[in-house]
PDB file of N, CA and C in Angstrom:
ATOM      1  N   UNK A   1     -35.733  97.185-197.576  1.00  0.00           N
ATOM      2  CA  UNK A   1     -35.212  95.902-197.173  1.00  0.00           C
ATOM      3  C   UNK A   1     -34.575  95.215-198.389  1.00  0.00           C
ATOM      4  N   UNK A   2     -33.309  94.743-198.130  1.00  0.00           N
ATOM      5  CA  UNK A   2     -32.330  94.168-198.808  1.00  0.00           C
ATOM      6  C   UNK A   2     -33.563  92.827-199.463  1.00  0.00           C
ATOM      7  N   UNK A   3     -33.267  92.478-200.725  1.00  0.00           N
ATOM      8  CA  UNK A   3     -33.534  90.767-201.524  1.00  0.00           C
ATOM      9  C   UNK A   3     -32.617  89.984-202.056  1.00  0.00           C
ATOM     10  N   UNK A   4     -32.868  88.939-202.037  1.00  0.00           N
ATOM     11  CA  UNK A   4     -31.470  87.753-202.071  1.00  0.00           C
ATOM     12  C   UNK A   4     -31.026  88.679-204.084  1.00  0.00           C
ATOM     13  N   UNK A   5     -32.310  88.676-204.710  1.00  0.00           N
ATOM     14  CA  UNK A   5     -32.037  89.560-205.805  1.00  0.00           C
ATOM     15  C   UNK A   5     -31.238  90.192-205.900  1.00  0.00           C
ATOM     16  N   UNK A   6     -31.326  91.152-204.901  1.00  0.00           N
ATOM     17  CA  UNK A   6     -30.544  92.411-204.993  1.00  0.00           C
ATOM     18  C   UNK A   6     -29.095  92.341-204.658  1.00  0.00           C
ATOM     19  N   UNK A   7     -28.872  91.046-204.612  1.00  0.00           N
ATOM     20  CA  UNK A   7     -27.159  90.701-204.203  1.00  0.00           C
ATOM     21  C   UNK A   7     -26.843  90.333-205.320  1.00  0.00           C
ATOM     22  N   UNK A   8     -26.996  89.931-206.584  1.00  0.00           N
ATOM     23  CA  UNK A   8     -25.991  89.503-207.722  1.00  0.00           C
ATOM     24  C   UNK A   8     -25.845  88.274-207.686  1.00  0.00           C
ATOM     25  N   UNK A   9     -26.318  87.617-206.683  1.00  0.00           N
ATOM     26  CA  UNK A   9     -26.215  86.231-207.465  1.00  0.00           C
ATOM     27  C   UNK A   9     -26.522  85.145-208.528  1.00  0.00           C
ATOM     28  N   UNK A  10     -25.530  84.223-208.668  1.00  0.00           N
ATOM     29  CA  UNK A  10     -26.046  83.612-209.824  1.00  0.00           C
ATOM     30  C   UNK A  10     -27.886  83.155-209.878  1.00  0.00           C
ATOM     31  N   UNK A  11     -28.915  83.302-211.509  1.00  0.00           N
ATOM     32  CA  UNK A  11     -30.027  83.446-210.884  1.00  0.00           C
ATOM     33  C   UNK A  11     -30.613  81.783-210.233  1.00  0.00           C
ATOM     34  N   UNK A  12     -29.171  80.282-210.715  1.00  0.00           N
ATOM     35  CA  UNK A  12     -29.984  79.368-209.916  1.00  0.00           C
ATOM     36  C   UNK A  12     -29.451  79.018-208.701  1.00  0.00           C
ATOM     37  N   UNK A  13     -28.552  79.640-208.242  1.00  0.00           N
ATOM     38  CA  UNK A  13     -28.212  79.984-206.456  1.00  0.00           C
ATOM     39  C   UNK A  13     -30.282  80.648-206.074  1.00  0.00           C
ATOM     40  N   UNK A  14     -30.403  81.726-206.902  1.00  0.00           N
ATOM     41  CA  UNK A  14     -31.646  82.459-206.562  1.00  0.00           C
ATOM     42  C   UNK A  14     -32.532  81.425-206.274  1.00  0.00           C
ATOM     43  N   UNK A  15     -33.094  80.477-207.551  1.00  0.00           N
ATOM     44  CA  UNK A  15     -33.613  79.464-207.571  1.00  0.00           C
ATOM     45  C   UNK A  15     -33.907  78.665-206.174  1.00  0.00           C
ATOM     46  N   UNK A  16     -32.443  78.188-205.582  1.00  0.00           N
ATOM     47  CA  UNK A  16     -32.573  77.303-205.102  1.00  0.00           C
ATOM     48  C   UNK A  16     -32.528  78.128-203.620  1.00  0.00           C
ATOM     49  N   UNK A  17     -32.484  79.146-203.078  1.00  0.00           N
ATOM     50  CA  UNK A  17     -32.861  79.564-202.250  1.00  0.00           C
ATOM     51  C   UNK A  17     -34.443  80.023-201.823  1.00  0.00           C
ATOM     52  N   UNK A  18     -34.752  80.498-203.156  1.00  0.00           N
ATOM     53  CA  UNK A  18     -36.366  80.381-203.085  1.00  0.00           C
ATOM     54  C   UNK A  18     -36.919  78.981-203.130  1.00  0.00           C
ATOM     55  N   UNK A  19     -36.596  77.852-203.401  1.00  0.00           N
ATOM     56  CA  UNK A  19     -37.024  76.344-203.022  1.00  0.00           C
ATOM     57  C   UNK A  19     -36.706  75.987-201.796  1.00  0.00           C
ATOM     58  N   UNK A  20     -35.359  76.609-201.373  1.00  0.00           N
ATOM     59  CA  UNK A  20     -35.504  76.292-200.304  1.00  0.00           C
ATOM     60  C   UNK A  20     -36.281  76.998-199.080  1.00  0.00           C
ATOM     61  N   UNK A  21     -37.210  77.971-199.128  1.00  0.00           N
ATOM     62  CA  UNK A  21     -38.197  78.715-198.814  1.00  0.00           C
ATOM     63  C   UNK A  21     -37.404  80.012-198.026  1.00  0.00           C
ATOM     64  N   UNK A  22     -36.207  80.325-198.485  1.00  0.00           N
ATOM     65  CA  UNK A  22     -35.944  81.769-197.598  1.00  0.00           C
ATOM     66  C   UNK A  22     -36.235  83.074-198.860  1.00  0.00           C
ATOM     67  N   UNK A  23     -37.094  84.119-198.035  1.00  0.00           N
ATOM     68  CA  UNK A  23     -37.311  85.169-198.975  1.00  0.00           C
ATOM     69  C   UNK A  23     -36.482  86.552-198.899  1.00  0.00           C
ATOM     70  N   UNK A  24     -35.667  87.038-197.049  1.00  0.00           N
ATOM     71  CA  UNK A  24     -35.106  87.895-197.466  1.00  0.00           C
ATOM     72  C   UNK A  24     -33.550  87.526-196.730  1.00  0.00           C
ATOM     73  N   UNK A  25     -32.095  87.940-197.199  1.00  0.00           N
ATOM     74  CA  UNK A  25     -31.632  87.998-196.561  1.00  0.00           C
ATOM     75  C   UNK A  25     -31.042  88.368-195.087  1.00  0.00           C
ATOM     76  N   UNK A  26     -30.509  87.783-194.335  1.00  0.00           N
ATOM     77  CA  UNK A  26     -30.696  88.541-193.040  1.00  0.00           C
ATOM     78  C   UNK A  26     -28.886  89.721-192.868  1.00  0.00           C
ATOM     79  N   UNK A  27     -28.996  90.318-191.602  1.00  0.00           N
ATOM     80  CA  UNK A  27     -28.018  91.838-191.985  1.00  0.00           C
ATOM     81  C   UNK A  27     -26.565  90.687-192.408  1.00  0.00           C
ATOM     82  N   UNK A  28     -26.358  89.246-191.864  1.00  0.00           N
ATOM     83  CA  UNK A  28     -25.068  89.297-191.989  1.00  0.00           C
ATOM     84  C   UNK A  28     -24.385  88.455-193.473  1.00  0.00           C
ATOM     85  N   UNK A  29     -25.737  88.082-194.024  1.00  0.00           N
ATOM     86  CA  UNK A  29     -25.503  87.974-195.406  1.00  0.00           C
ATOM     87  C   UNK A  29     -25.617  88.896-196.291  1.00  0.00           C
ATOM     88  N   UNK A  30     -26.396  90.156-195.703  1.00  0.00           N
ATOM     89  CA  UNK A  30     -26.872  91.456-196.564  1.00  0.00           C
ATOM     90  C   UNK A  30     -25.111  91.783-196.508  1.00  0.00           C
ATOM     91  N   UNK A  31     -24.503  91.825-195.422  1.00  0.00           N
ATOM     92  CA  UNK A  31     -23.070  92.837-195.245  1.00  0.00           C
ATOM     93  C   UNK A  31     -22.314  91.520-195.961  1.00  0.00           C
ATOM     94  N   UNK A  32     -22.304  90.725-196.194  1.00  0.00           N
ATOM     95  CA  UNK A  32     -20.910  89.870-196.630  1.00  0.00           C
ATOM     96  C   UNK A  32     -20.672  88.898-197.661  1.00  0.00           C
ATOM     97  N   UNK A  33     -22.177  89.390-198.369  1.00  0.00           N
ATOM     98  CA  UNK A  33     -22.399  88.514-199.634  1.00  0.00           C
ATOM     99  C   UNK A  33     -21.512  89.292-201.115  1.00  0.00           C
ATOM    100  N   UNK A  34     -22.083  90.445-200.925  1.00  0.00           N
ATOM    101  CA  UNK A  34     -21.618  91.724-201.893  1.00  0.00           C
ATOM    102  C   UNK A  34     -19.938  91.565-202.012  1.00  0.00           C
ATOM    103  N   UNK A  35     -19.679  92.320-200.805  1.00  0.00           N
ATOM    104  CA  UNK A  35     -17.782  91.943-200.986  1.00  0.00           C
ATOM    105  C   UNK A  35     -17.198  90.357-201.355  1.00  0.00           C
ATOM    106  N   UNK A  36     -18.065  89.382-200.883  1.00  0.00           N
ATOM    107  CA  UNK A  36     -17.302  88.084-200.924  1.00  0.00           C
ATOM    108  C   UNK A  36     -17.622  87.925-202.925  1.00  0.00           C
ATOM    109  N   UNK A  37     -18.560  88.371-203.498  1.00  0.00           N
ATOM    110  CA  UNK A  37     -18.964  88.048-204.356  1.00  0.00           C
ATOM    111  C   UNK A  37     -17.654  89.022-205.298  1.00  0.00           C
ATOM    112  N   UNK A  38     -16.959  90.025-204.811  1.00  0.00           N
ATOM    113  CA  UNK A  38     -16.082  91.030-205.326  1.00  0.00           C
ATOM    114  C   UNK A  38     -14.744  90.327-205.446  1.00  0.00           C
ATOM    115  N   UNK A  39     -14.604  89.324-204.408  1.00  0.00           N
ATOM    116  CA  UNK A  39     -13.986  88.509-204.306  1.00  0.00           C
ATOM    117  C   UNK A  39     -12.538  89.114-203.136  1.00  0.00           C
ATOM    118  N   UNK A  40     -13.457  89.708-202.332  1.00  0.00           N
ATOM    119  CA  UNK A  40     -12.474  91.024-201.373  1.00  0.00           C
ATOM    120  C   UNK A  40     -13.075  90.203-199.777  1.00  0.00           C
ATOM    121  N   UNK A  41     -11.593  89.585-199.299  1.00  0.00           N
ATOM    122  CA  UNK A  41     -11.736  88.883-197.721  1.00  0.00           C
ATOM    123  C   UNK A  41     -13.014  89.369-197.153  1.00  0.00           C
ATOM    124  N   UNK A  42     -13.560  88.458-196.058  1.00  0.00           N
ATOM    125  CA  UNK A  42     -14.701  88.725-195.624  1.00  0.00           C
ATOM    126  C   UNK A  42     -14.766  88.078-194.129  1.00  0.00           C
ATOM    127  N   UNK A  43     -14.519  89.278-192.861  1.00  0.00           N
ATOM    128  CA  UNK A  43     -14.614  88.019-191.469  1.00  0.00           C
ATOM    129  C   UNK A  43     -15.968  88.908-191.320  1.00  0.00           C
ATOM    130  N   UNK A  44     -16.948  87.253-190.738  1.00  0.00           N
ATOM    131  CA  UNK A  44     -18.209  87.936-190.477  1.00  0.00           C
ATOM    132  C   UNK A  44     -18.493  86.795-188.936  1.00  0.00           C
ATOM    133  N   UNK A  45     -19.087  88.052-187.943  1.00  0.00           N
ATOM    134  CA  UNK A  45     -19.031  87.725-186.938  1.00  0.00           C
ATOM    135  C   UNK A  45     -20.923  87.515-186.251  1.00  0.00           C
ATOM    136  N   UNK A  46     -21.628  86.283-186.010  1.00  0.00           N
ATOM    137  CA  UNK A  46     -22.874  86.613-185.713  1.00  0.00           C
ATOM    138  C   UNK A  46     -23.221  85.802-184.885  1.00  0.00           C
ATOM    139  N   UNK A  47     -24.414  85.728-184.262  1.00  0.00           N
ATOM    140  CA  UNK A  47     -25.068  84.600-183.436  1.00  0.00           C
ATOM    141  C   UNK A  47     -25.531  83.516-184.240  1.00  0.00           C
ATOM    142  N   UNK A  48     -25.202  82.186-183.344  1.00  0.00           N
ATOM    143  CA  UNK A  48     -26.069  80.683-184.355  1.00  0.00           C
ATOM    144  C   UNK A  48     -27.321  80.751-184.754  1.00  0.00           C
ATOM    145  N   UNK A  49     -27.671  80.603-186.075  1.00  0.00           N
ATOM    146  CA  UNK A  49     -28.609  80.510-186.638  1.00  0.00           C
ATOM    147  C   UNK A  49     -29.064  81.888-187.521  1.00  0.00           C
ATOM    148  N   UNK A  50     -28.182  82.700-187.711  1.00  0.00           N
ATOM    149  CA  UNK A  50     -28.154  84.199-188.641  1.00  0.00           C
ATOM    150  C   UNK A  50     -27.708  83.723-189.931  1.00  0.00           C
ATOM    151  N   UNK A  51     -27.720  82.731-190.526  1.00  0.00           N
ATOM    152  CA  UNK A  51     -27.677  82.353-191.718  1.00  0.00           C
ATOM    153  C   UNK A  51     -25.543  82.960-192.349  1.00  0.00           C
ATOM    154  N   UNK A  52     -24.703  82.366-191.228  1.00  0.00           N
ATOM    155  CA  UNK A  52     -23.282  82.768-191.426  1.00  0.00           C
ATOM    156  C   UNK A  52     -22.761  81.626-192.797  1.00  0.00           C
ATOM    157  N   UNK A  53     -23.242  80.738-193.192  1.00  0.00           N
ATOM    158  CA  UNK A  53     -23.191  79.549-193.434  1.00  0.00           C
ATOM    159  C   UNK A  53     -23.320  79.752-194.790  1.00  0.00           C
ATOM    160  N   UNK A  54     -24.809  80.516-195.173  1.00  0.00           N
ATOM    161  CA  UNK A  54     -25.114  80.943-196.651  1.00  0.00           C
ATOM    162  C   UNK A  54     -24.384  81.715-196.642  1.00  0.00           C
ATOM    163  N   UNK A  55     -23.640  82.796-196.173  1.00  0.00           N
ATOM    164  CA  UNK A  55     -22.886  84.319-196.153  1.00  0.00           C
ATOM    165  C   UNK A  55     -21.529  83.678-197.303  1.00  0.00           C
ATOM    166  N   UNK A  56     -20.927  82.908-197.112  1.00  0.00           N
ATOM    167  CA  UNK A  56     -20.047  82.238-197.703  1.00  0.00           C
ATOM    168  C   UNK A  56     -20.665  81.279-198.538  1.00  0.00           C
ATOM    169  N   UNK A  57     -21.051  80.634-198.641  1.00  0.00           N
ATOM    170  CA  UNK A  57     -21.376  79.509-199.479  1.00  0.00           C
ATOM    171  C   UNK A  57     -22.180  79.960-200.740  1.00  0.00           C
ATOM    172  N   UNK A  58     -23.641  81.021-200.570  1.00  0.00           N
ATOM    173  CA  UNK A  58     -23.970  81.476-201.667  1.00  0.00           C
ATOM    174  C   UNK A  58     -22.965  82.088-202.705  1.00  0.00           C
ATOM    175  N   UNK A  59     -21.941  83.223-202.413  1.00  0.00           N
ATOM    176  CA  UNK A  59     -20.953  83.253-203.169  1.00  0.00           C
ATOM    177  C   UNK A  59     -20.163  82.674-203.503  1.00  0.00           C
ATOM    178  N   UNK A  60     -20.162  81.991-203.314  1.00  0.00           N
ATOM    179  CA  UNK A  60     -18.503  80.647-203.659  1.00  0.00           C
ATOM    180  C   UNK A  60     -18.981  80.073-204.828  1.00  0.00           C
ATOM    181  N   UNK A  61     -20.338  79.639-204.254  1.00  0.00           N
ATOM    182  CA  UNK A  61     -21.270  78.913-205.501  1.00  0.00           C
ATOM    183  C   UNK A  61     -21.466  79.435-206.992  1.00  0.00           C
ATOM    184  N   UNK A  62     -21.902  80.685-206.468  1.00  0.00           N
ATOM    185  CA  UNK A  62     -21.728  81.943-207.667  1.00  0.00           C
ATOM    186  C   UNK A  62     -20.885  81.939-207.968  1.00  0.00           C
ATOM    187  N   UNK A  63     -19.986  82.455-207.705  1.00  0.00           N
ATOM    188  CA  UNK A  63     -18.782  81.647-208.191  1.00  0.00           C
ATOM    189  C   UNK A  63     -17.873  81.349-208.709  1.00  0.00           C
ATOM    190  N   UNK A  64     -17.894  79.667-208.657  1.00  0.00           N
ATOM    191  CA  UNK A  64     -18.057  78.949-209.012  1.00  0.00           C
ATOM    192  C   UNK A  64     -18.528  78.625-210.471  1.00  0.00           C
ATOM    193  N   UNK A  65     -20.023  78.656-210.252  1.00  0.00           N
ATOM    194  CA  UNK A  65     -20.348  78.730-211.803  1.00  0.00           C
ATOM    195  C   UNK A  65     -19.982  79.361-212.501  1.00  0.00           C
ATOM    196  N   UNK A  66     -19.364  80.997-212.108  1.00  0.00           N
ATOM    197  CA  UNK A  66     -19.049  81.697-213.560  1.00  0.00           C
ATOM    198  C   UNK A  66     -17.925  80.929-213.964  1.00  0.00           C
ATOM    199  N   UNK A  67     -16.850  80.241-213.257  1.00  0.00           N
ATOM    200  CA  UNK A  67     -15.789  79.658-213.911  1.00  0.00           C
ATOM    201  C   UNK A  67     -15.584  78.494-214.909  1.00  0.00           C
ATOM    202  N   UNK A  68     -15.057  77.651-215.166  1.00  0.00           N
ATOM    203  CA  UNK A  68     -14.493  76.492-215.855  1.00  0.00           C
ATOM    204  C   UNK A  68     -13.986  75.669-214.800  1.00  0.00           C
ATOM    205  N   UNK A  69     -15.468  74.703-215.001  1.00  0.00           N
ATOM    206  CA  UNK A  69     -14.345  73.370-214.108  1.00  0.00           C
ATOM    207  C   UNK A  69     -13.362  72.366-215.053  1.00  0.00           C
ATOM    208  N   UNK A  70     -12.320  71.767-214.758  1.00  0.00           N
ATOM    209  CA  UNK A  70     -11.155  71.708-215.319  1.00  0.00           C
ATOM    210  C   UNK A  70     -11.298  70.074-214.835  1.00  0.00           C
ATOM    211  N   UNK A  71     -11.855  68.501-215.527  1.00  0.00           N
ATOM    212  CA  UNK A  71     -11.379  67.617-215.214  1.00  0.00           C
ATOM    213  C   UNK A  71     -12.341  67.794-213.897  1.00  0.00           C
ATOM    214  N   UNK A  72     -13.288  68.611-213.072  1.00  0.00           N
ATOM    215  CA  UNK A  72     -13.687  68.195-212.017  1.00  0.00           C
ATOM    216  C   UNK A  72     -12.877  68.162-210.751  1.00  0.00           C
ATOM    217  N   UNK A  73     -11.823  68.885-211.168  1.00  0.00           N
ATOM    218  CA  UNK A  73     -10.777  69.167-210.455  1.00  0.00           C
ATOM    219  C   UNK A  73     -11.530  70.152-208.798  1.00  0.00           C
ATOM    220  N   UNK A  74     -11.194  69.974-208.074  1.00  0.00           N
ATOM    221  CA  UNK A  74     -11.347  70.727-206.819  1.00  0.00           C
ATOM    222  C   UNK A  74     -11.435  71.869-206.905  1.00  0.00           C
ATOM    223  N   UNK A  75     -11.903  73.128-206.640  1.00  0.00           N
ATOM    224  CA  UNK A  75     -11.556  74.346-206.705  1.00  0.00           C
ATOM    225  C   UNK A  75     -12.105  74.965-205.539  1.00  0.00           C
ATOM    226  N   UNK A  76     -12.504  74.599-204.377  1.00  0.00           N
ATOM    227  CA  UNK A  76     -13.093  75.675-203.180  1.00  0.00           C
ATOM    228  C   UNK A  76     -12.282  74.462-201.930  1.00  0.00           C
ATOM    229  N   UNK A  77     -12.062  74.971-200.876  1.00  0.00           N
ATOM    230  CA  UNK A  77     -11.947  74.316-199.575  1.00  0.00           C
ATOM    231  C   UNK A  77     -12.626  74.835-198.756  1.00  0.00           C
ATOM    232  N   UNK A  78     -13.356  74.125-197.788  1.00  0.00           N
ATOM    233  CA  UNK A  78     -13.732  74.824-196.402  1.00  0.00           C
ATOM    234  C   UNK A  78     -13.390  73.986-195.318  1.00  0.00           C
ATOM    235  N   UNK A  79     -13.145  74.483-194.468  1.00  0.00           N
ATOM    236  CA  UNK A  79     -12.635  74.099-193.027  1.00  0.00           C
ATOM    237  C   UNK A  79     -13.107  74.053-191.889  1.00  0.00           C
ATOM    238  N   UNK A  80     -13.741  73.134-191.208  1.00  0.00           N
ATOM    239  CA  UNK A  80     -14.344  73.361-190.349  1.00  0.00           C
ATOM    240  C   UNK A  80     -13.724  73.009-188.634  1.00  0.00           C
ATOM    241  N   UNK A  81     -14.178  73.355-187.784  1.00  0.00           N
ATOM    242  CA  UNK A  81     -13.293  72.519-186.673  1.00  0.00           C
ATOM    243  C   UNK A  81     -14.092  71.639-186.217  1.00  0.00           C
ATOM    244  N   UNK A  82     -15.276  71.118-186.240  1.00  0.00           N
ATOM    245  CA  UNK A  82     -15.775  69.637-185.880  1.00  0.00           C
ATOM    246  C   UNK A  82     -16.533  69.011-186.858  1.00  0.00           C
ATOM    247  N   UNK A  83     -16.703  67.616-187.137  1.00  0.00           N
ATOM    248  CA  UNK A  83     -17.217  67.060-187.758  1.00  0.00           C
ATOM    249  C   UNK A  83     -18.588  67.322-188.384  1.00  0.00           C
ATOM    250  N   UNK A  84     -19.724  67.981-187.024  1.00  0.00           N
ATOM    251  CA  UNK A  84     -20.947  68.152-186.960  1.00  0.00           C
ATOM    252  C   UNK A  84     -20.794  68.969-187.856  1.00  0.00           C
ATOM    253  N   UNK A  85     -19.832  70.376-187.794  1.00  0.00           N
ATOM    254  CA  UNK A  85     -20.197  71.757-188.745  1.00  0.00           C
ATOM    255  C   UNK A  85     -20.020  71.457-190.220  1.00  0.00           C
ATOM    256  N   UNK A  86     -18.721  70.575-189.914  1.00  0.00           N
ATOM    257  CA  UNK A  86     -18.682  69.971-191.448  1.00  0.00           C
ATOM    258  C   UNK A  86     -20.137  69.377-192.469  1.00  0.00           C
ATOM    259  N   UNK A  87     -20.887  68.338-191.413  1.00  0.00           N
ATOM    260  CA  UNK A  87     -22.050  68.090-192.184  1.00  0.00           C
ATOM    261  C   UNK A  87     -23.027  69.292-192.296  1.00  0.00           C
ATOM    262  N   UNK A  88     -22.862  70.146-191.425  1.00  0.00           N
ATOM    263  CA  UNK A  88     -23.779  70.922-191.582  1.00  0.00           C
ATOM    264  C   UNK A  88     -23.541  71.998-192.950  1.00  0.00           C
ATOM    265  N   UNK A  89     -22.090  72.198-192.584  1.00  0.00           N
ATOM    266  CA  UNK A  89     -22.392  73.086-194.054  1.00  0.00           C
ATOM    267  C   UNK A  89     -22.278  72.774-195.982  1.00  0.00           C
ATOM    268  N   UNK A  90     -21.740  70.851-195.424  1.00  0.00           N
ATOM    269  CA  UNK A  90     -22.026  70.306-196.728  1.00  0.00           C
ATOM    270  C   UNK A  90     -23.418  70.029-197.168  1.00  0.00           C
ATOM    271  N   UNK A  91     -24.565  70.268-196.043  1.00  0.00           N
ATOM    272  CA  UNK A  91     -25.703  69.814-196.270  1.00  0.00           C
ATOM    273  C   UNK A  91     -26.386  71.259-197.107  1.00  0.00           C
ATOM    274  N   UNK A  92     -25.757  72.062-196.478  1.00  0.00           N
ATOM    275  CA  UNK A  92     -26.310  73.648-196.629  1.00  0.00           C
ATOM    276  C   UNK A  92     -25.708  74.205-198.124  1.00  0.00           C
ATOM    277  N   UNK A  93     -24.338  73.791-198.156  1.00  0.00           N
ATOM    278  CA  UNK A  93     -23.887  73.799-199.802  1.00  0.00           C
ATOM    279  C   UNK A  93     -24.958  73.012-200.857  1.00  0.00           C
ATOM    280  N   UNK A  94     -25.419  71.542-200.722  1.00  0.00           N
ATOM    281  CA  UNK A  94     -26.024  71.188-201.658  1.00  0.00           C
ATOM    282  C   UNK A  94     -27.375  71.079-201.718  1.00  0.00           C
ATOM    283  N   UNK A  95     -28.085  71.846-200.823  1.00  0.00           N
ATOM    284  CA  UNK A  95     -28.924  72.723-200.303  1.00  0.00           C
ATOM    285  C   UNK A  95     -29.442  73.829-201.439  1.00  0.00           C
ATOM    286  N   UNK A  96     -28.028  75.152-201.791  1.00  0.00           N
ATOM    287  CA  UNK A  96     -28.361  75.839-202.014  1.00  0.00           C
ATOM    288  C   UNK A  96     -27.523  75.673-203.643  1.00  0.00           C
ATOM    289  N   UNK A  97     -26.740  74.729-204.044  1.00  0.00           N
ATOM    290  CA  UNK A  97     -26.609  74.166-205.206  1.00  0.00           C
ATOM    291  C   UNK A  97     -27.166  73.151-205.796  1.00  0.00           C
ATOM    292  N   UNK A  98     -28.418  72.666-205.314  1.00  0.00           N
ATOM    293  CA  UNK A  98     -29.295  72.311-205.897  1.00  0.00           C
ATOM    294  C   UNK A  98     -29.591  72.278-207.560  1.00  0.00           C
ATOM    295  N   UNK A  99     -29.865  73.917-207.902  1.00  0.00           N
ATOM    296  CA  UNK A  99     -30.060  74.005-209.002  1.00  0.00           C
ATOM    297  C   UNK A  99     -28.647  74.690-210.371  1.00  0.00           C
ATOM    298  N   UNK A 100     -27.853  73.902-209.625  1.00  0.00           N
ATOM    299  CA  UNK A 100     -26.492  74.354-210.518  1.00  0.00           C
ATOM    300  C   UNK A 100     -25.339  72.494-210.867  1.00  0.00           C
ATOM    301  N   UNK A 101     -24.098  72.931-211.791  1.00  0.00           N
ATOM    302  CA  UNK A 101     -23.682  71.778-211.561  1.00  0.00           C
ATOM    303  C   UNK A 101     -22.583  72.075-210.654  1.00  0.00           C
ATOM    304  N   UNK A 102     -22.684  72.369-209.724  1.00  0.00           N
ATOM    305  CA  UNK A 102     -20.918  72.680-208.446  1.00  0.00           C
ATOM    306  C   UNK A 102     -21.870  71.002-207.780  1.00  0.00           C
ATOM    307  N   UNK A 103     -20.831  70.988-207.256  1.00  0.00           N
ATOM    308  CA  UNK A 103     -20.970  69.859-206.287  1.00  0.00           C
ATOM    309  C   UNK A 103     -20.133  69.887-205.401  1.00  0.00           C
ATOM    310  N   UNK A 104     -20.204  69.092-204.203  1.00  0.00           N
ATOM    311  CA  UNK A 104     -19.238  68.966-203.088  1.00  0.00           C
ATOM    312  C   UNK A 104     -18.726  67.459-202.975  1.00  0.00           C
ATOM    313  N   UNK A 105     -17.521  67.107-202.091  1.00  0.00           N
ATOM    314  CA  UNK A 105     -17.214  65.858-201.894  1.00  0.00           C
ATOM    315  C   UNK A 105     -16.831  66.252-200.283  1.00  0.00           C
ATOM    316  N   UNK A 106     -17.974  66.447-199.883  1.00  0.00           N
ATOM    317  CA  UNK A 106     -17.518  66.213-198.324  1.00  0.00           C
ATOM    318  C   UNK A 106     -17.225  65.401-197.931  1.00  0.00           C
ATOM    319  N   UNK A 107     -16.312  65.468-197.252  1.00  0.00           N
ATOM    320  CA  UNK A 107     -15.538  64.012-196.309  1.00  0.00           C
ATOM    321  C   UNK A 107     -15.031  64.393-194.975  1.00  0.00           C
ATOM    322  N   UNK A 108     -15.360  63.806-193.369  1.00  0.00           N
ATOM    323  CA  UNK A 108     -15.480  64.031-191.834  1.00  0.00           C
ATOM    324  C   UNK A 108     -13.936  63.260-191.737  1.00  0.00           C
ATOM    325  N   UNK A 109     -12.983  62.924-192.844  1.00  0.00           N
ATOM    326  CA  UNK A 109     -11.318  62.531-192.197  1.00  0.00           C
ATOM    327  C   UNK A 109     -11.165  63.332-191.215  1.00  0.00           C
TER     328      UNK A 109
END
């Protein structure tokens, strides 16, 4: 069985997923964490509540940190089509960036 470990992520993405009490990944972050982290497109298709949300966001985060933020300048977009998903996955970004400095500026315009 796959561990959030065993994906390469940065270790306080790790951190803050173990605070946030999940211990193993599930198949559709196991399949789409690796390539997204390669930085190679990623459509991932699952039922609500399979953790599609971290599948993207843990890597971005990762990152993220390996880079240079510039002025605090913007560097990720996500898109959502309703307001609700929007909070949901800004809640779930600073969630699992907790223990890093990325931040979000979500905004429901």
């Amino acid at each position: 069985m796959t561990k959030f470990s065993d994906l390469k992520l940065d270790p306080k993405v790790l951190q803050a997923i173990a605070e946030a009490g999940y211990e193993t990944p599930t198949p559709i972050q196991s399949g789409a964490i690796p390539p997204a982290l390669e930085g190679r497109d990623v459509l991932g298709i699952a039922q609500t509540g399979t953790g599609k949300t971290a599948s993207f966001t843990l890597p971005m985060i990762t990152l993220l940190g390996r880079g240079r933020a510039r002025a605090r300048m913007p560097r990720s977009l996500v898109l959502c089509p309703t307001r609700e998903l929007a909070a949901q996955v800004a809640e779930n970004f600073d969630i699992y960036a907790n223990c890093s400095i990325i931040s979000n500026a979500a905004s429901s315009c």
